[in-house]
PDB file of N, CA and C in Angstrom:
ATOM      1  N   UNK A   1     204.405  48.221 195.489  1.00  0.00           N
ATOM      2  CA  UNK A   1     203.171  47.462 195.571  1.00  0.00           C
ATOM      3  C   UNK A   1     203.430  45.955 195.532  1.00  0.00           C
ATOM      4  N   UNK A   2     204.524  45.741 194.545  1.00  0.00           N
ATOM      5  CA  UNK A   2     204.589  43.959 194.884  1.00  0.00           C
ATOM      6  C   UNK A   2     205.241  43.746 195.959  1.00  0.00           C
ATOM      7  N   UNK A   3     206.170  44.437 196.767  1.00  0.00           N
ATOM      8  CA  UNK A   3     206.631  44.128 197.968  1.00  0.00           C
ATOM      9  C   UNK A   3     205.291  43.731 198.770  1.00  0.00           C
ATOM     10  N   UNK A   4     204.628  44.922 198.871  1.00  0.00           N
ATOM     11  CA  UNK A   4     203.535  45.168 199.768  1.00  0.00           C
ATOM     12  C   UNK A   4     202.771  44.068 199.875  1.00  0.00           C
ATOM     13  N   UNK A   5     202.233  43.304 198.395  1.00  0.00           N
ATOM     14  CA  UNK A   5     201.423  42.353 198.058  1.00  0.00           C
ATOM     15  C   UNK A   5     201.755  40.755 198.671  1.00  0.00           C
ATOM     16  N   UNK A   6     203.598  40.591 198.117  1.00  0.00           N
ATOM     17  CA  UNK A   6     204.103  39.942 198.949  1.00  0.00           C
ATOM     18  C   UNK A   6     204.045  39.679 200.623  1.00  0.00           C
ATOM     19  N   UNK A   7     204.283  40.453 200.773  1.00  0.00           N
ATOM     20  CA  UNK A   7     204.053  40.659 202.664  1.00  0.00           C
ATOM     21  C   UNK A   7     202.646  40.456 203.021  1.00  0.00           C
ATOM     22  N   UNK A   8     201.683  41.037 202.266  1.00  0.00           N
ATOM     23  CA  UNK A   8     199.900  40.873 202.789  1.00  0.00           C
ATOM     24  C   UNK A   8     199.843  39.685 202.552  1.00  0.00           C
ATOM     25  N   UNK A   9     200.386  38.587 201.318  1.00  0.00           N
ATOM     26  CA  UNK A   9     199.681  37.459 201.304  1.00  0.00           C
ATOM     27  C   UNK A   9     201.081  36.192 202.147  1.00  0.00           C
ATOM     28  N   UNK A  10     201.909  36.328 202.755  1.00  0.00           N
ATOM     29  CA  UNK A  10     202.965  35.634 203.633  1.00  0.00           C
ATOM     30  C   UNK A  10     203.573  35.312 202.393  1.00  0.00           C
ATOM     31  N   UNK A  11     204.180  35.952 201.146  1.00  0.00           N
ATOM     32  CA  UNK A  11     204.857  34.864 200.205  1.00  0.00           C
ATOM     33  C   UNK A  11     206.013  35.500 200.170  1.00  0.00           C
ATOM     34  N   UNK A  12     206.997  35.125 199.608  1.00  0.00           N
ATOM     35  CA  UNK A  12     208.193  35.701 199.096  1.00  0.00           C
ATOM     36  C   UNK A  12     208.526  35.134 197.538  1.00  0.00           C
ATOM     37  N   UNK A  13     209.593  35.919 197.125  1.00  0.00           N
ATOM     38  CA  UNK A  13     209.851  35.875 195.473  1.00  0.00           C
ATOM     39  C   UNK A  13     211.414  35.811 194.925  1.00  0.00           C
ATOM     40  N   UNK A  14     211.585  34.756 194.223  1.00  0.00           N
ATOM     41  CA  UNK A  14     212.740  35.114 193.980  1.00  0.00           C
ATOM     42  C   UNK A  14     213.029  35.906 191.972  1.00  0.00           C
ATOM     43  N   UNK A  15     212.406  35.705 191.653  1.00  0.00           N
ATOM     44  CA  UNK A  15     212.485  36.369 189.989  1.00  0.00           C
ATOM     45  C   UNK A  15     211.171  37.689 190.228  1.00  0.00           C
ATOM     46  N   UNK A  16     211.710  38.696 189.203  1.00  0.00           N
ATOM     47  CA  UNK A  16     211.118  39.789 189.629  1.00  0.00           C
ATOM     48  C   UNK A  16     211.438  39.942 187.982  1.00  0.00           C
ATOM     49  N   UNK A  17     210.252  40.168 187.264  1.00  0.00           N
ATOM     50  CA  UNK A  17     209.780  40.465 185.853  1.00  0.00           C
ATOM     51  C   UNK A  17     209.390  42.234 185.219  1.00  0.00           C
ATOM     52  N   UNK A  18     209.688  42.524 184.178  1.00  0.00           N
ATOM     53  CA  UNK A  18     209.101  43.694 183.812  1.00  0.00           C
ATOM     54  C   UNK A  18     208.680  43.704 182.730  1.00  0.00           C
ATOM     55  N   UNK A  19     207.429  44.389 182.150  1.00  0.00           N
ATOM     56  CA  UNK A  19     206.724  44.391 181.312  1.00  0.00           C
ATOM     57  C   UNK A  19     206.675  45.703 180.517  1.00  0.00           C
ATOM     58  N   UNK A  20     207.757  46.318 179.345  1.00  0.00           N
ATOM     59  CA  UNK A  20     207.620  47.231 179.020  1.00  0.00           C
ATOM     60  C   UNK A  20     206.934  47.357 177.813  1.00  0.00           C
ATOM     61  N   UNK A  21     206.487  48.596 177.509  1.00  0.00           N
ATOM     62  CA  UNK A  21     205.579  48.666 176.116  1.00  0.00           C
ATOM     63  C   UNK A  21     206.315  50.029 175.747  1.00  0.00           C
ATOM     64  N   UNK A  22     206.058  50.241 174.445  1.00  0.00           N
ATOM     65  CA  UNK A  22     206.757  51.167 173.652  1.00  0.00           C
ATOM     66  C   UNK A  22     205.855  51.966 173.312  1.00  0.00           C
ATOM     67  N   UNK A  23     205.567  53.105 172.583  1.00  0.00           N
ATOM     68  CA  UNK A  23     204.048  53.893 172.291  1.00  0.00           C
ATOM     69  C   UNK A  23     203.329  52.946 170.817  1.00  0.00           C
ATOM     70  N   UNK A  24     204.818  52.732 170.180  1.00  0.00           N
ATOM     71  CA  UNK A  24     203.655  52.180 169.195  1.00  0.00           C
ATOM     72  C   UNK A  24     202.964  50.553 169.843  1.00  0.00           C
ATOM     73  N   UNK A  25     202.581  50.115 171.197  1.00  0.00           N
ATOM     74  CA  UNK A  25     201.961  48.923 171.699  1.00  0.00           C
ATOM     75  C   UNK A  25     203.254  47.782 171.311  1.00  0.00           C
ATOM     76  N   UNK A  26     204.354  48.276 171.272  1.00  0.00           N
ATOM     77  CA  UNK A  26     205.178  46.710 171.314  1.00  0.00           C
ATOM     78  C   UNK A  26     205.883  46.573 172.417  1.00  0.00           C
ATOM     79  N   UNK A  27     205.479  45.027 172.663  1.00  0.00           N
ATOM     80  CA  UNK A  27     205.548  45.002 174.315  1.00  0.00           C
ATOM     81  C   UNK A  27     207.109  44.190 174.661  1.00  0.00           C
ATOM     82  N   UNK A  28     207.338  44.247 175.854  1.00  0.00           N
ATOM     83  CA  UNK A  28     208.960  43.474 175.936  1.00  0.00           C
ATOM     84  C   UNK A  28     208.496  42.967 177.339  1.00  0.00           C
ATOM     85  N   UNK A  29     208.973  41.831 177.466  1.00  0.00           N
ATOM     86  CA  UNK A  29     209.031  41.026 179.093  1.00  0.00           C
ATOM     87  C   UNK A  29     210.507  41.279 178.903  1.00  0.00           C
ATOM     88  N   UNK A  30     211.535  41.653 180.616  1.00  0.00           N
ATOM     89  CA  UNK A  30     212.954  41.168 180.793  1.00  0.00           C
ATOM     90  C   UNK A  30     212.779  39.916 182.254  1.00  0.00           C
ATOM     91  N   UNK A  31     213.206  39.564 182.488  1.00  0.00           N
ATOM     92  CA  UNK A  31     213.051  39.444 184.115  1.00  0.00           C
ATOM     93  C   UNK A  31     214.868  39.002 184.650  1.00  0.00           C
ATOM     94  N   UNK A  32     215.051  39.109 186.080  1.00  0.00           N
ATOM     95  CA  UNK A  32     215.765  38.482 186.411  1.00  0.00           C
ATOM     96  C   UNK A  32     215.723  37.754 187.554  1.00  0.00           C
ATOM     97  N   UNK A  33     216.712  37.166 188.179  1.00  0.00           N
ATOM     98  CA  UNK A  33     216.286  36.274 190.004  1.00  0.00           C
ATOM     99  C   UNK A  33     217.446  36.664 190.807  1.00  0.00           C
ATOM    100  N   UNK A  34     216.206  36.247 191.621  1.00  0.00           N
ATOM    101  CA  UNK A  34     217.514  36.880 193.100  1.00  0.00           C
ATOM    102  C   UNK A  34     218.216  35.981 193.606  1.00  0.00           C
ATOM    103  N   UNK A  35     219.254  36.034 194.106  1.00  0.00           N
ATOM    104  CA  UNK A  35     220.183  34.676 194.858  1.00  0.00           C
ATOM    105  C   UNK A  35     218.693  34.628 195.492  1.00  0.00           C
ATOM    106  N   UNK A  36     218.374  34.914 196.952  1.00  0.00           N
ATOM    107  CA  UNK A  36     217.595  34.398 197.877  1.00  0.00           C
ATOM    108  C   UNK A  36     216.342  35.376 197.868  1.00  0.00           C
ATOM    109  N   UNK A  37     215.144  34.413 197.924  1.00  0.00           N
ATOM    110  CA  UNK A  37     214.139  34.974 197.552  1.00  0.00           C
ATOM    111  C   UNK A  37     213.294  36.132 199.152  1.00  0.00           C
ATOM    112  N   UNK A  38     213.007  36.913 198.685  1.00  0.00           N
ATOM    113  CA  UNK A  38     212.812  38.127 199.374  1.00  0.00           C
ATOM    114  C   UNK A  38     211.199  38.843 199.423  1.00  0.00           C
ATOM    115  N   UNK A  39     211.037  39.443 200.562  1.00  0.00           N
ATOM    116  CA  UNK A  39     209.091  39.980 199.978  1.00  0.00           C
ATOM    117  C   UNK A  39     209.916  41.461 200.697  1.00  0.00           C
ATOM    118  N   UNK A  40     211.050  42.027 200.704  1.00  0.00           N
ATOM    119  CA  UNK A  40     211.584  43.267 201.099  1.00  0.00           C
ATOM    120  C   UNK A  40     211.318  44.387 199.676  1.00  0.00           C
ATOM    121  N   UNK A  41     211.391  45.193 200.210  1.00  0.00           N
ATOM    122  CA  UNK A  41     211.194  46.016 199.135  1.00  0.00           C
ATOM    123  C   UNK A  41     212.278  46.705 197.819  1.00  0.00           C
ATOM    124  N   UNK A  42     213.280  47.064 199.025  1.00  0.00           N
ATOM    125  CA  UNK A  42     214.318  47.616 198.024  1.00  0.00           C
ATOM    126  C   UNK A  42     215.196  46.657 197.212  1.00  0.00           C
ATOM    127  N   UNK A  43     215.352  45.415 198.297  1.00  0.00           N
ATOM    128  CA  UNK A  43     216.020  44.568 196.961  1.00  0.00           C
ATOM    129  C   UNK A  43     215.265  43.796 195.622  1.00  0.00           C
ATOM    130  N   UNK A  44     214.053  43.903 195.735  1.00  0.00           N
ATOM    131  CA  UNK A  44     213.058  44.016 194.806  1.00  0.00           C
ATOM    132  C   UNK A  44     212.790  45.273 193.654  1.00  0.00           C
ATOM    133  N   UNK A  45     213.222  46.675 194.310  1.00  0.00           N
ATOM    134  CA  UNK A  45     213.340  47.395 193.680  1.00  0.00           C
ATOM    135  C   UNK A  45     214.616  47.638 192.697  1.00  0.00           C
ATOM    136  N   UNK A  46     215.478  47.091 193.546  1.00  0.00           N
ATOM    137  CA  UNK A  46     217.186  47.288 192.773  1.00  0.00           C
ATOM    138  C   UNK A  46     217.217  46.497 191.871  1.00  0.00           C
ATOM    139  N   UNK A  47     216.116  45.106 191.836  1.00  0.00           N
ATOM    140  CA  UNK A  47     216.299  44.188 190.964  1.00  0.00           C
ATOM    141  C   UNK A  47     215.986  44.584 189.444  1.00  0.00           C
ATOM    142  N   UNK A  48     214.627  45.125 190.004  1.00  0.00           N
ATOM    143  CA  UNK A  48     213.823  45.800 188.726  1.00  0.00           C
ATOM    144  C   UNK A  48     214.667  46.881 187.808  1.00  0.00           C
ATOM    145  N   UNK A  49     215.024  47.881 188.676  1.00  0.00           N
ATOM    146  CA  UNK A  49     215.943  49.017 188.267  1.00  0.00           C
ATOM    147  C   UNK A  49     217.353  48.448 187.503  1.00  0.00           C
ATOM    148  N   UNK A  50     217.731  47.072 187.666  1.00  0.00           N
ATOM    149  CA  UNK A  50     218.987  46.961 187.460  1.00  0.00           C
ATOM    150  C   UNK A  50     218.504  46.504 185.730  1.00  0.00           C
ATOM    151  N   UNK A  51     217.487  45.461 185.597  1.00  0.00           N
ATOM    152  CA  UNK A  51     216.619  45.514 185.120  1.00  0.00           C
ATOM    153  C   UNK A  51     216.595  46.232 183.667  1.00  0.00           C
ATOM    154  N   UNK A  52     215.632  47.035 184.013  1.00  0.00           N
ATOM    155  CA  UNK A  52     215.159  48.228 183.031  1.00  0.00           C
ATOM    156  C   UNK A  52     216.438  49.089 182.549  1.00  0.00           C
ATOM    157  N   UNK A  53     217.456  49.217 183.321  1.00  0.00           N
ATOM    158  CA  UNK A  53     218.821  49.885 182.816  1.00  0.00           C
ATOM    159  C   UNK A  53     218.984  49.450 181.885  1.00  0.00           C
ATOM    160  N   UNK A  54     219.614  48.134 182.052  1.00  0.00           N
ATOM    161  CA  UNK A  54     219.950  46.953 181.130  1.00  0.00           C
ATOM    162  C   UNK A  54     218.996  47.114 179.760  1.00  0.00           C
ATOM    163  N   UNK A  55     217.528  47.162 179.768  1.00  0.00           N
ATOM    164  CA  UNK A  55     217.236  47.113 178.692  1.00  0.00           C
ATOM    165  C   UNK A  55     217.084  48.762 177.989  1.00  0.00           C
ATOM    166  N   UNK A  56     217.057  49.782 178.690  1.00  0.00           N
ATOM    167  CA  UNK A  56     216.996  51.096 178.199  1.00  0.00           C
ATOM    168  C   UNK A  56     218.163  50.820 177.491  1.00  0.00           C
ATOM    169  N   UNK A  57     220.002  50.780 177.963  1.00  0.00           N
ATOM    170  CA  UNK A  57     220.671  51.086 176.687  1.00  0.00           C
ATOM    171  C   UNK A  57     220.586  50.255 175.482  1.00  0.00           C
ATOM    172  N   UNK A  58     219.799  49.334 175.464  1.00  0.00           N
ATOM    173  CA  UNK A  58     219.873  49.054 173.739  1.00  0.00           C
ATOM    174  C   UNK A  58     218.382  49.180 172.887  1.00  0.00           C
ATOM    175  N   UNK A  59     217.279  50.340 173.725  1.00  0.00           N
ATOM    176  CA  UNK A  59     215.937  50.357 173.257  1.00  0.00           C
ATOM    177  C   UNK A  59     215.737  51.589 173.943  1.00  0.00           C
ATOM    178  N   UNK A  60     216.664  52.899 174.089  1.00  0.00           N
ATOM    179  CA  UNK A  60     216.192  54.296 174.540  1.00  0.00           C
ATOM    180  C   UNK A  60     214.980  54.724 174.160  1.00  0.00           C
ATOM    181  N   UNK A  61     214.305  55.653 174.873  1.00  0.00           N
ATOM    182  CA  UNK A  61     212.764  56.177 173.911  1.00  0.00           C
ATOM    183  C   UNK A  61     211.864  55.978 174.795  1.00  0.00           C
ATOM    184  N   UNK A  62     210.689  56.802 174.550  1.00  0.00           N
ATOM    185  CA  UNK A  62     209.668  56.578 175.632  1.00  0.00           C
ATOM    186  C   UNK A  62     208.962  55.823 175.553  1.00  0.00           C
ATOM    187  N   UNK A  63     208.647  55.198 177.035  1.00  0.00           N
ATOM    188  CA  UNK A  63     208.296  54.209 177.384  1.00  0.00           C
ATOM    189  C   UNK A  63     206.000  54.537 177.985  1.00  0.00           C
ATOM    190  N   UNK A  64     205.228  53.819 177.065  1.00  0.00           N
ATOM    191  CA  UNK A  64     203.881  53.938 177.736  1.00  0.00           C
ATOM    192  C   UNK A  64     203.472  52.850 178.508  1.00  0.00           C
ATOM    193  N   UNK A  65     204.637  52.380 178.905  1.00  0.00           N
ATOM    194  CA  UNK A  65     204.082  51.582 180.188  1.00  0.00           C
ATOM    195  C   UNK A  65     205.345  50.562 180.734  1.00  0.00           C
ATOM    196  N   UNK A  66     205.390  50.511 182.536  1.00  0.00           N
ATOM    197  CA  UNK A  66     206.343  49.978 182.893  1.00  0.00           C
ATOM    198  C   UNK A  66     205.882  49.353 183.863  1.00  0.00           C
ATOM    199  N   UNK A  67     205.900  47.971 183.892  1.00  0.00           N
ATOM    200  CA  UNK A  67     204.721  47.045 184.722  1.00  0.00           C
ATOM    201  C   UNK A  67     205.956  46.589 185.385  1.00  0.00           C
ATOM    202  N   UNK A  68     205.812  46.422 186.641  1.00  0.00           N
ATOM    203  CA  UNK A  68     206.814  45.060 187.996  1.00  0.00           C
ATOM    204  C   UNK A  68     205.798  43.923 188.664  1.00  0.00           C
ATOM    205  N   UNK A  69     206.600  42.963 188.427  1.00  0.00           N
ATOM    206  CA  UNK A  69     205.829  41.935 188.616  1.00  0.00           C
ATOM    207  C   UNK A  69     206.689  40.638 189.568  1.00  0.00           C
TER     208      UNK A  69
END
């Protein structure tokens, strides 16, 4: 969807943010940036994914919410 959003409004992005929450409501921002900024999808996706890896091994456990931004 933010690819998508990107492309409908002509913009591109280079930092790509995530917004996780934990069940008991405690929330975490990570983000990171891209060498060159992009409105493509998968390297937007790999960013995120590389992302959320990074913060799963030192905060395993389920997650009630995983926002991309």
């Amino acid at each position: 969807d933010v690819a998508y959003r990107l492309r409908r409004h002509g913009l591109v992005a280079r930092t790509v943010q995530l917004k996780l929450r934990k069940p008991d409501f405690s929330t975490y921002t990570r983000s990171t940036t891209l060498p060159e900024a992009t409105q493509a999808t998968e390297p937007l996706c790999r960013a995120a994914r590389a992302v959320l890896e990074a913060w799963w091994t030192l905060h395993p456990g389920p997650l009630r919410l995983v926002g991309v931004g």
